[in-house]
Protein backbone atom coordinates (compact mmCIF):
# COMPACT_ATOMS: atom_id res chain seq x y z
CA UNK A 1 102.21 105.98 69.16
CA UNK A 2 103.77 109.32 70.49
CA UNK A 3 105.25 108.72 74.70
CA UNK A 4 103.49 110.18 77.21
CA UNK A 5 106.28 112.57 78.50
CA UNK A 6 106.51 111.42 82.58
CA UNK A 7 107.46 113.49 86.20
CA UNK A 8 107.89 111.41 88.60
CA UNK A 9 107.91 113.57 92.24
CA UNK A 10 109.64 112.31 95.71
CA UNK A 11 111.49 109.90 93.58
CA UNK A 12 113.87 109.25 96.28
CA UNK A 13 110.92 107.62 98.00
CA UNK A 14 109.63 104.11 98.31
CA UNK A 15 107.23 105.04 95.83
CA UNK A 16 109.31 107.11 93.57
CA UNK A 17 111.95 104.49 93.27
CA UNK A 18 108.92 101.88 92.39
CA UNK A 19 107.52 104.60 89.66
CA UNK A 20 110.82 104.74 88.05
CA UNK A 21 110.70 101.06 87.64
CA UNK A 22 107.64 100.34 86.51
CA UNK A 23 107.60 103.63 84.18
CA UNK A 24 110.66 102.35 82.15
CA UNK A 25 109.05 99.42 81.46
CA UNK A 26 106.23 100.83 80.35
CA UNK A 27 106.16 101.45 76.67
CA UNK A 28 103.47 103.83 76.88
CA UNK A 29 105.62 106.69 78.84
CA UNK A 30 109.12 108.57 78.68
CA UNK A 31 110.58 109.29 81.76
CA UNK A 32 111.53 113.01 81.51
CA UNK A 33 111.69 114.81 84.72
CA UNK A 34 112.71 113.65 88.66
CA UNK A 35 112.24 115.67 91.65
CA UNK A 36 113.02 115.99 95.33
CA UNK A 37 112.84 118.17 97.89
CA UNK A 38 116.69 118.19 98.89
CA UNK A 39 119.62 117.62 96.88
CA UNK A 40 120.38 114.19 95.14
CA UNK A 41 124.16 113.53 93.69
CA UNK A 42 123.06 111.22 91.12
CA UNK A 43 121.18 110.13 88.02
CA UNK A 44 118.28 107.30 87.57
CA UNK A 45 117.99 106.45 84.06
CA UNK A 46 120.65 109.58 83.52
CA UNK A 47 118.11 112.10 84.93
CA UNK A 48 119.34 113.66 87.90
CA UNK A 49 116.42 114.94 90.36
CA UNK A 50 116.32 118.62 90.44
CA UNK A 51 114.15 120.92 93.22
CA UNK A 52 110.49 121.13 91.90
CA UNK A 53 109.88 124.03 89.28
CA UNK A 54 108.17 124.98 86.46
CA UNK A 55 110.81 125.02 84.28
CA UNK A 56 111.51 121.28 84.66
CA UNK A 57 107.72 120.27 84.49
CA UNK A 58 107.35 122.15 81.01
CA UNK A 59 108.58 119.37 79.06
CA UNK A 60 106.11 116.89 80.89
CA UNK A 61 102.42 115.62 80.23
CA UNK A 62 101.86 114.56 83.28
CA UNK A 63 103.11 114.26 87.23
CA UNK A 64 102.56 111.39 89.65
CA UNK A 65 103.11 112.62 93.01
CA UNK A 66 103.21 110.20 95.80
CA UNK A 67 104.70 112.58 98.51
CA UNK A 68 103.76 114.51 101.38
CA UNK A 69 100.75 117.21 101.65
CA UNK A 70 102.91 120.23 101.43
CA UNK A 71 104.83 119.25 98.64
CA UNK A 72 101.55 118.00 96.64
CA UNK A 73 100.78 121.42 96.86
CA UNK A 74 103.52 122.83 95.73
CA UNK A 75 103.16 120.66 92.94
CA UNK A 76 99.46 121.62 91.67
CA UNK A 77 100.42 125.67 92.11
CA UNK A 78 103.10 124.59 89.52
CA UNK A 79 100.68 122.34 87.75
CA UNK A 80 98.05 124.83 87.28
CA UNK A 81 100.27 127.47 85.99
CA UNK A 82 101.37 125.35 83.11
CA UNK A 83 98.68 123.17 82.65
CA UNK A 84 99.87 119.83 83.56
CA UNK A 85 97.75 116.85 84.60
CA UNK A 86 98.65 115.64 87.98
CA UNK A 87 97.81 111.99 89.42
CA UNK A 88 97.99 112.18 93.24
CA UNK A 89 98.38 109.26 95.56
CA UNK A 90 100.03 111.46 98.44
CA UNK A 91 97.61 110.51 101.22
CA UNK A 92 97.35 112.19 104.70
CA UNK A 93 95.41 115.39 103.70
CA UNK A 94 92.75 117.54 105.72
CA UNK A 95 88.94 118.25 105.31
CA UNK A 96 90.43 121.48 103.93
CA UNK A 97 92.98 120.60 101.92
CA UNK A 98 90.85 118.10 100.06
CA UNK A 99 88.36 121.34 98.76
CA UNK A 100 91.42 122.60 98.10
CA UNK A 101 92.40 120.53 95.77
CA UNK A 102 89.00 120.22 93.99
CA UNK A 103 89.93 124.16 93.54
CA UNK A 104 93.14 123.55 91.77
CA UNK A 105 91.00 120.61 89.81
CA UNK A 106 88.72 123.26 88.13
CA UNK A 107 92.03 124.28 86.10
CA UNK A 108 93.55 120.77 85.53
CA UNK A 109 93.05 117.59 85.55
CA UNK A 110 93.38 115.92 88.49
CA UNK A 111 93.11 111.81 89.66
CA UNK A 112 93.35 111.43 92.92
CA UNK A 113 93.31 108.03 95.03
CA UNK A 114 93.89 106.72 98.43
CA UNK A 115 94.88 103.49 97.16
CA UNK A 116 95.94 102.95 93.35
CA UNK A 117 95.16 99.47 93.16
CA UNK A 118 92.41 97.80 91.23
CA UNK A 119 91.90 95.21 94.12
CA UNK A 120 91.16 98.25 96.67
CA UNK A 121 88.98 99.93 94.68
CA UNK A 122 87.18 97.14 93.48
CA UNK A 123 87.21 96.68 97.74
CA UNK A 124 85.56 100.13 98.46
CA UNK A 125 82.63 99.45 95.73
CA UNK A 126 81.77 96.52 97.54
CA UNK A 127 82.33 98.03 100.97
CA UNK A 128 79.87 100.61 99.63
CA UNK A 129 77.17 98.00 98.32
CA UNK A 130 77.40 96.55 101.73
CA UNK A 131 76.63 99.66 103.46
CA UNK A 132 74.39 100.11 101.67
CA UNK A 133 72.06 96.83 101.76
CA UNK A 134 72.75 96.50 105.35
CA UNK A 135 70.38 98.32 107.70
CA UNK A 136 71.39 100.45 110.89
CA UNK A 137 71.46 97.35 112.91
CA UNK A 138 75.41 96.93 112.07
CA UNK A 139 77.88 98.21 113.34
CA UNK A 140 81.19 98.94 111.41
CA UNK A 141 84.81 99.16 112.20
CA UNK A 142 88.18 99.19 109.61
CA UNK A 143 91.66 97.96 110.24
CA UNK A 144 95.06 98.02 108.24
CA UNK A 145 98.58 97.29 108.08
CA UNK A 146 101.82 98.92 106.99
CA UNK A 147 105.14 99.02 107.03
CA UNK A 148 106.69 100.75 109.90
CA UNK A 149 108.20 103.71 107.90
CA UNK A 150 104.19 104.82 107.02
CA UNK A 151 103.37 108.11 109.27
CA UNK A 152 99.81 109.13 108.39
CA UNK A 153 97.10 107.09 110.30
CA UNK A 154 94.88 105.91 109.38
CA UNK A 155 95.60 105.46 105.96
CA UNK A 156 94.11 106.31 102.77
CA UNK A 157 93.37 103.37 102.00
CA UNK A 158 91.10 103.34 105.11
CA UNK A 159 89.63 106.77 104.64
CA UNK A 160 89.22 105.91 101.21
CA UNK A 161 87.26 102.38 102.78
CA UNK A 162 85.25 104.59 105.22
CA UNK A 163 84.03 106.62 102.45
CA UNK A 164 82.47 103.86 101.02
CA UNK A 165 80.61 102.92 104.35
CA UNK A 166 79.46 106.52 104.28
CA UNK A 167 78.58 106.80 100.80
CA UNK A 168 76.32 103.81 101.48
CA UNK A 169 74.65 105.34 103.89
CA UNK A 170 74.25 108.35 101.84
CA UNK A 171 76.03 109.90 104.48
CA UNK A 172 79.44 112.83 105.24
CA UNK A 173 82.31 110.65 106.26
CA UNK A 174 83.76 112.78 108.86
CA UNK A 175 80.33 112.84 110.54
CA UNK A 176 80.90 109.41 110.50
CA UNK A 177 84.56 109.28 111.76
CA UNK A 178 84.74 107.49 115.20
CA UNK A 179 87.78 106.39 116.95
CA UNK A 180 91.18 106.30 115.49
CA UNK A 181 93.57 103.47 117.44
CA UNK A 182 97.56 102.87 116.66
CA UNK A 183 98.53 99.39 117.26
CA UNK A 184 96.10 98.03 119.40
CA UNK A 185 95.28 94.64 119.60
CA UNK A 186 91.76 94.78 119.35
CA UNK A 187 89.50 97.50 119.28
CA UNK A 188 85.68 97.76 119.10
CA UNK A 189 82.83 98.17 117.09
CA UNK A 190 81.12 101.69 117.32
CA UNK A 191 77.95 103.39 116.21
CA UNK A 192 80.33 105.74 113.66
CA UNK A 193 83.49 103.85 112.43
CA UNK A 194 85.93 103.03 114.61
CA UNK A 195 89.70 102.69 112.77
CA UNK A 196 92.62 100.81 113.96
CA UNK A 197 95.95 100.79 112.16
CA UNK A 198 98.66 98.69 113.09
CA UNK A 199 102.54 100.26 111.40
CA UNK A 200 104.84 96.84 111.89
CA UNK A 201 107.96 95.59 109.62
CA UNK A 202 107.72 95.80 105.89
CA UNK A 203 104.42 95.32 104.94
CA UNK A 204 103.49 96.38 102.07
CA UNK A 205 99.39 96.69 103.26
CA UNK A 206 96.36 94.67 104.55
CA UNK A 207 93.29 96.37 104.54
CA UNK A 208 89.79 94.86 106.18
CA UNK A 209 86.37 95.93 106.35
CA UNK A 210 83.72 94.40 108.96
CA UNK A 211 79.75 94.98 109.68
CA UNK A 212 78.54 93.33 112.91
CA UNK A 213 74.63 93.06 113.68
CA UNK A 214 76.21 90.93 116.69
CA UNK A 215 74.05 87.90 115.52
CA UNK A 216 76.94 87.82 112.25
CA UNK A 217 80.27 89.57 111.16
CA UNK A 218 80.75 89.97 107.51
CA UNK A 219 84.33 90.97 106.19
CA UNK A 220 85.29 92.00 103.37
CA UNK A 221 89.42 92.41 102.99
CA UNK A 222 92.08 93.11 100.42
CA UNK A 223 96.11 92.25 101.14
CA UNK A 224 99.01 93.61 98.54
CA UNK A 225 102.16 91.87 98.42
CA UNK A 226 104.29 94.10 95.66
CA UNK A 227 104.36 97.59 96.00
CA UNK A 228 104.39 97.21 92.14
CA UNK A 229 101.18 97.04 92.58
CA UNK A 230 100.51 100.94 93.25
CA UNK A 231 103.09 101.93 90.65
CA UNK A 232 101.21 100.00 87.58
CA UNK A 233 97.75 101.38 88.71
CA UNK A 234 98.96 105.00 89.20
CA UNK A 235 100.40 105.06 85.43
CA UNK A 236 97.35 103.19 84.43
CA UNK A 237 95.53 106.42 85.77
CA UNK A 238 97.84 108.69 84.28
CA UNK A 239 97.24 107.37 80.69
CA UNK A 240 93.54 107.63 81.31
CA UNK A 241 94.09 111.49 82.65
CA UNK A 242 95.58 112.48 79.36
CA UNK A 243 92.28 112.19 77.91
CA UNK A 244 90.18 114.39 80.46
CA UNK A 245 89.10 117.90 80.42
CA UNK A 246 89.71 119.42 83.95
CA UNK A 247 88.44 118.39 87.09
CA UNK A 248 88.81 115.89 90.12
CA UNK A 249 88.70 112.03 89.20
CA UNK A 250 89.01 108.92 91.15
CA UNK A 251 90.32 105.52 89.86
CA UNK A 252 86.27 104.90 90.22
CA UNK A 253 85.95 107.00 87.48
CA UNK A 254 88.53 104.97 85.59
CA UNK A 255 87.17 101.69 85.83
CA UNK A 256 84.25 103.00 85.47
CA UNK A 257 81.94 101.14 88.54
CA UNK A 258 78.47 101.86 88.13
């Protein structure tokens, strides 16, 4: 069986560093191509990171980005010049920049996921289903945990766990969007969904959902203890991609939840 030919952006990253492991143990993929947005003065796996360019990403099938917004970007201008499939697990992007890239996905093919776990995803159908067979009555409110390096807030994870309150309602999430807390202890219940996000230590992430009807709570939660985790799901995804015609997919779509 021919490699999948593998670019791995931001590898100086937590995730990037993660990627590299997990993708050279992989016998599915050949790491080809390593990027970063400032110079690096040496070699993983004797590739030395270069600036991102379309040059470099010829000689790939496909890129997993786990970065920042502007250089995800940067990334699927490249991407859909050459026609390279791009898995994206960069979180922290606007209401625009998400039709943005469901532009970009009419060209390529594009998986994109707050969280690249199974576990989480499985988590967010549930969280759904929930919403869904619950009435109005109950009121909803999301809290996580990372590490203290994480900037974005809440996370993606979250969003990606509000979405599935919303979708069970049959409703826009950032209609939905209530409060957004950092670090506090506790923090209420609301008629739209109230987030709090807590950035401590190393932790790698705890995610939990709760409805109240103030008569019960019911929680549903998820915690990740190796950042392997991520890595493994994300080329997981990017196997699946190389199969797709263009457009926007979610790791729904890969494990295919009814």
């Amino acid at each position: 069986m021919k490699k999948i030919n593998l670019g791995i952006t931001g590898c100086m990253g937590r995730m990037g560093q993660q990627l590299i492991k997990s993708s050279t143990k992989n016998k599915n993929f050949k790491l080809v191509t390593l990027t970063e947005n400032r110079t690096v003065n040496k070699k993983f796996k004797g590739i030395r990171p270069e600036f991102n360019n379309e040059k470099i990403f010829k000689k790939t099938d496909v890129i997993i980005d786990f970065t920042i917004p502007k250089c995800t970007f940067e990334i699927l201008e490249i991407a859909s010049k050459i026609k390279k499939r791009v898995v994206i697990g960069t979180t922290g992007f606007t209401k625009n920049e998400e039709k943005l890239i469901n532009k970009y996905s009419k060209k390529i093919p594009i998986l994109k996921a707050g969280n690249m776990s199974i576990g989480v995803n499985l988590l967010m159908y549930l969280t759904e289903i929930s919403s869904k067979s619950l009435n109005n009555n109950y009121l909803t409110k999301i809290f996580e945990v990372h590490h203290k390096h994480k900037k974005d807030y809440p996370s993606g994870t979250a969003l990606m766990l509000g979405k599935g309150i919303a979708d069970g309602k049959k409703k826009d999430l950032y209609k939905l969007m209530g409060k957004k807390f950092l670090n506090k202890k506790t923090f209420p219940y609301g008629k739209k969904i109230n987030f709090n996000s807590i950035r401590k230590g190393e932790i790698i992430g705890e995610h939990e959902v709760k409805f109240s009807s103030g008569k019960e709570i019911i929680t549903l939660n998820h915690e990740a203890f190796d950042r392997a985790l991520y890595s493994q799901g994300a080329l997981t995804a990017a196997k699946w991609l190389m199969q797709k015609k263009p457009g926007l997919y979610s790791m729904r779509d890969l494990l295919n939840f009814s």
